[in-house]
Protein backbone atom coordinates (compact mmCIF):
# COMPACT_ATOMS: atom_id res chain seq x y z
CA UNK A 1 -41.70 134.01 -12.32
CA UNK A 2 -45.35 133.51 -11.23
CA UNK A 3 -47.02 130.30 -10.24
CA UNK A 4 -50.36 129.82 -11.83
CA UNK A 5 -52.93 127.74 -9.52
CA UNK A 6 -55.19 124.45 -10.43
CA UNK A 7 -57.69 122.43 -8.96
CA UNK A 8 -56.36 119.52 -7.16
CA UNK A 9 -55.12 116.87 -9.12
CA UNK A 10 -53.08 113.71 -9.53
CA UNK A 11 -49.74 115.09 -10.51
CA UNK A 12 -47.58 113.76 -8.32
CA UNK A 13 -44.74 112.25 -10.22
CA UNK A 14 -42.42 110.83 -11.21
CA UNK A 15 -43.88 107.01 -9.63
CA UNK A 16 -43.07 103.54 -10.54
CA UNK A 17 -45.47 101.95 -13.33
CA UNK A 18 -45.35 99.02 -11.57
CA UNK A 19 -46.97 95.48 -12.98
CA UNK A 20 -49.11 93.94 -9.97
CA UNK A 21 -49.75 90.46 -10.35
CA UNK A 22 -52.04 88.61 -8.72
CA UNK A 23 -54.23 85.46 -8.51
CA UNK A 24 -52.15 81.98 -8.59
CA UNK A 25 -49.92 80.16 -10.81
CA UNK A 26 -52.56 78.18 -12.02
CA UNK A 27 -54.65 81.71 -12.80
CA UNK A 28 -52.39 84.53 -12.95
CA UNK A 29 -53.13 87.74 -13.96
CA UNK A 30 -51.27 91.13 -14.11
CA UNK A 31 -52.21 94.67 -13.70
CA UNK A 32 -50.07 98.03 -13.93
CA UNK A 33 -50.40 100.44 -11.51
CA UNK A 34 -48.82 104.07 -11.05
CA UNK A 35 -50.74 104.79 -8.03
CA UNK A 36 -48.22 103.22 -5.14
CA UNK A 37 -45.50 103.57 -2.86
CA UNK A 38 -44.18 102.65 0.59
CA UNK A 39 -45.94 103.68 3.54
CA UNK A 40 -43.37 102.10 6.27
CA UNK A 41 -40.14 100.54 7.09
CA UNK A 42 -40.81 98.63 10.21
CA UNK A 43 -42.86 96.44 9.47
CA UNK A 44 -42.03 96.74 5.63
CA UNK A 45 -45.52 97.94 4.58
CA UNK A 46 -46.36 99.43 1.07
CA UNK A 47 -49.78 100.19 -0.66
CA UNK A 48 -51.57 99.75 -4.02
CA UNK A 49 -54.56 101.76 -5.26
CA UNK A 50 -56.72 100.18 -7.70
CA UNK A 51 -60.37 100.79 -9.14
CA UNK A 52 -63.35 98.70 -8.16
CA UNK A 53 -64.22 97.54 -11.75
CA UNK A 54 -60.84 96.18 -12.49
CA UNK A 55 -60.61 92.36 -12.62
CA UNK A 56 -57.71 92.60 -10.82
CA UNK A 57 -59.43 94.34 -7.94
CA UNK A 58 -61.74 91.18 -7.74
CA UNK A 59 -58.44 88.51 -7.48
CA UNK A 60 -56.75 90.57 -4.68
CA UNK A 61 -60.13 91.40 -2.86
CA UNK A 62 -60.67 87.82 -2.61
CA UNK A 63 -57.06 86.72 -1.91
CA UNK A 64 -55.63 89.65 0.29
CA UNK A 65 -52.26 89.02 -1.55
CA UNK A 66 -50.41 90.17 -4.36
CA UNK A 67 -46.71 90.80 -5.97
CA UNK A 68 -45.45 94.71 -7.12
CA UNK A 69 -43.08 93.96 -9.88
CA UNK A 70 -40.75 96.51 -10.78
CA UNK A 71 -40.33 97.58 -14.33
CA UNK A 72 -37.87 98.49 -16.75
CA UNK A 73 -37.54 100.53 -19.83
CA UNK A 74 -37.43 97.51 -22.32
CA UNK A 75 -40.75 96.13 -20.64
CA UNK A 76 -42.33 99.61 -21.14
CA UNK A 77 -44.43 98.53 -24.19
CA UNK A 78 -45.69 95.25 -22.40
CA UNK A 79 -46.50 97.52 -19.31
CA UNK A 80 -48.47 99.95 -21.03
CA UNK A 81 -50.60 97.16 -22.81
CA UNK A 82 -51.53 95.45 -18.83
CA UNK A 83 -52.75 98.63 -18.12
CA UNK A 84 -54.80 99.22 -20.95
CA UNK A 85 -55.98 95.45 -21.36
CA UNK A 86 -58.44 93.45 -19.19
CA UNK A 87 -57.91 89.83 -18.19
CA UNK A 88 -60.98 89.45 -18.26
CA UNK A 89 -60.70 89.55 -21.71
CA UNK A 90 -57.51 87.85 -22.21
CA UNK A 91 -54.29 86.54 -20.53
CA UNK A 92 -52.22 89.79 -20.45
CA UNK A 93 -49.34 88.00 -19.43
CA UNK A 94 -48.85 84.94 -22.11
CA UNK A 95 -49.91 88.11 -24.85
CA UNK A 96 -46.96 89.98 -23.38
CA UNK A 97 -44.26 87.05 -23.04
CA UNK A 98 -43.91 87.73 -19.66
CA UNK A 99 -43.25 84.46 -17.22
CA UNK A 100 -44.38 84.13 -13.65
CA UNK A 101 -42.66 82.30 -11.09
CA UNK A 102 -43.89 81.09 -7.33
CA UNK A 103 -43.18 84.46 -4.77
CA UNK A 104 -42.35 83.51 -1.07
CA UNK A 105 -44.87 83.83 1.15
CA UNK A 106 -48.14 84.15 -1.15
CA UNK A 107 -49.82 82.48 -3.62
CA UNK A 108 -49.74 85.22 -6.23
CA UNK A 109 -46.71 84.87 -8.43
CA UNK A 110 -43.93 86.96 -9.21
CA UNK A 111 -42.98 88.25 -12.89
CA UNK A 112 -39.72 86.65 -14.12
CA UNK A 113 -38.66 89.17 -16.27
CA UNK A 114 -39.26 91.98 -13.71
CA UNK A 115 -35.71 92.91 -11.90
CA UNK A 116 -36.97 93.37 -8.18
CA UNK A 117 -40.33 92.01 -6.88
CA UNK A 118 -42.55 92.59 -3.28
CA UNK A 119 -44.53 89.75 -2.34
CA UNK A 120 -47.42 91.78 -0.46
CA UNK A 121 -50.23 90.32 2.05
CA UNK A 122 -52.97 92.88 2.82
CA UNK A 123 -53.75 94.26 5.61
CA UNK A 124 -56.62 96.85 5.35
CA UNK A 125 -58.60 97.95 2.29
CA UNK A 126 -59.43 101.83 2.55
CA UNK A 127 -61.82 103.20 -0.10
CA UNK A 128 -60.90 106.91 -1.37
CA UNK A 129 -63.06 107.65 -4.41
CA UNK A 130 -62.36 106.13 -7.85
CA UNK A 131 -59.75 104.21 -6.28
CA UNK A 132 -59.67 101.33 -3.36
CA UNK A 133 -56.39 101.57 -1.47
CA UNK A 134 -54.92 98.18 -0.31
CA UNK A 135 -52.50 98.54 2.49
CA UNK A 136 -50.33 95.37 2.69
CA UNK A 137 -46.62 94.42 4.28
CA UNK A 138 -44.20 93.19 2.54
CA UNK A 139 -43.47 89.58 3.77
CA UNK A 140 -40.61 88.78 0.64
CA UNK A 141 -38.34 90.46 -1.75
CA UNK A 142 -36.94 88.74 -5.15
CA UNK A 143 -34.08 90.10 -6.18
CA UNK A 144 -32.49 89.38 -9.90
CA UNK A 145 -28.90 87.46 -8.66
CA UNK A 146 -27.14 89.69 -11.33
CA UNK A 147 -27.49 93.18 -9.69
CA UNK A 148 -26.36 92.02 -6.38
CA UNK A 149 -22.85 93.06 -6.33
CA UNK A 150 -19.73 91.08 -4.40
CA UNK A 151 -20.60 92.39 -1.06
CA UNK A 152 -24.21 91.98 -1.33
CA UNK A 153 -25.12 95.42 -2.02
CA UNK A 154 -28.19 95.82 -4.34
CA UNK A 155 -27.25 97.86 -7.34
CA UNK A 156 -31.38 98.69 -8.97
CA UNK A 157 -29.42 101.64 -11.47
CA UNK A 158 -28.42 98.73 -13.46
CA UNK A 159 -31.54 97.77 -14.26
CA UNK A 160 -32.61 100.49 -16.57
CA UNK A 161 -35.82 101.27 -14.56
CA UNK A 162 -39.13 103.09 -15.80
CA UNK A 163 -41.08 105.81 -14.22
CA UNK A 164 -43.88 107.20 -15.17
CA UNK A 165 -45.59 111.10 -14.85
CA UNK A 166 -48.97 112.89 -16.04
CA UNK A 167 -49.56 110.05 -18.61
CA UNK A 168 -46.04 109.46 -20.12
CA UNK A 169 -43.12 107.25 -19.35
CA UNK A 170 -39.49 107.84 -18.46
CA UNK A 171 -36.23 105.97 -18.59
CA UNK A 172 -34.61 106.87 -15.19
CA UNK A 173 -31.37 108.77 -15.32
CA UNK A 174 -27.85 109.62 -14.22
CA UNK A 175 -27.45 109.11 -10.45
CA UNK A 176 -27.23 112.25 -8.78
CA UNK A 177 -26.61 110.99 -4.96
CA UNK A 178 -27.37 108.79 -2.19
CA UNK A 179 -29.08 108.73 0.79
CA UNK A 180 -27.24 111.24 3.43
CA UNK A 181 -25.13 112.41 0.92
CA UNK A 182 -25.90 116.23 1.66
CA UNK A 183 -24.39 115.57 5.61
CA UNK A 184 -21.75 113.05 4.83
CA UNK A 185 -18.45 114.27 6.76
CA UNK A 186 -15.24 114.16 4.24
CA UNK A 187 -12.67 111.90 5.15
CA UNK A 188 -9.70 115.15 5.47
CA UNK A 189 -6.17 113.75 4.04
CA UNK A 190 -3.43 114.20 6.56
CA UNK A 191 -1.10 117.08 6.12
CA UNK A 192 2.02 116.29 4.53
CA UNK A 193 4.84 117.92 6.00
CA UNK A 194 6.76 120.26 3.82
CA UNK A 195 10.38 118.90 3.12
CA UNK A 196 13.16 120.98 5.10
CA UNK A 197 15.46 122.57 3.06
């Protein structure tokens, strides 16, 4: 089967449509964005890449903070509207329900309703085109209580989490393995010895 060749494009996928909010308690405002990911472990650094004319360019710009909320499929509707919407029209997040809490660390809150959330303080702004890249660490993590397991382990394929690719939007699926699975050394049984006769 051939391969048939494009220009360049965006078409990397599947990525997180994640809601970004920003500003302050007081002010909040929320933004989705499809265009980030993490760039390190140590320090915990991730990125977001937002146009100029957005208003929520302007808030983080000015702040050098802001909060990646993680999003699931029964948000998807709500998530598609902050990313069509301005707020500097309208508060995005009372027309959504949504419900923002204070994020540890910085002064932009956190999105109840979301299941995971990065509170993010920026570190360098690099412009590439239509889009600014901000390139922030991750000083905080909220974590939903109920998808924390007995012994602490995080358990995010509970949550029912979105994705999103070339202009549509997923429910995750089945899991399919984990990390290191592909090396992972079988525990062997030990031999039973055969019964003498």
């Amino acid at each position: 089967m051939g391969k048939v060749f494009w220009n360049g494009g965006a078409l990397l996928g599947p990525v997180p449509p994640v809601l970004v909010t920003c500003g302050t308690m007081e002010h909040p405002n929320a933004i989705t964005i499809g265009w980030t990911g993490i760039t390190a472990t140590h320090p915990p650094m991730t990125y977001i890449s937002v146009r100029p004319s957005r208003y929520s360019y302007e808030l983080i710009d000015k702040s050098g903070e802001f909060v990646i909320n993680l999003t699931t499929t029964a948000m998807c509707r709500q998530v598609d509207f902050c990313g069509v919407k301005s707020g500097r029209d309208l508060n995005k997040l009372s027309a959504c329900g949504f419900h923002t809490a204070p994020a540890k660390g910085v002064s932009a809150p956190l999105l109840e309703e979301s299941p995971l959330s990065l509170a993010c303080v920026v570190k360098q702004k690099i412009p590439l085109g239509s889009h600014d890249m901000f390139l922030a660490e991750i000083v905080s993590v909220a974590v939903e209580e109920k998808y924390i397991d007995s012994k602490g382990k995080l358990n995010l394929q509970q949550c029912g989490l979105a994705a999103y690719a070339h202009g549509e939007y997923f429910a995750l699926g089945r899991k399919i393995g984990s990390f290191g699975f592909s090396v992972k050394k079988h525990k062997s049984r030990p031999k039973q010895k055969k019964p003498q006769l």
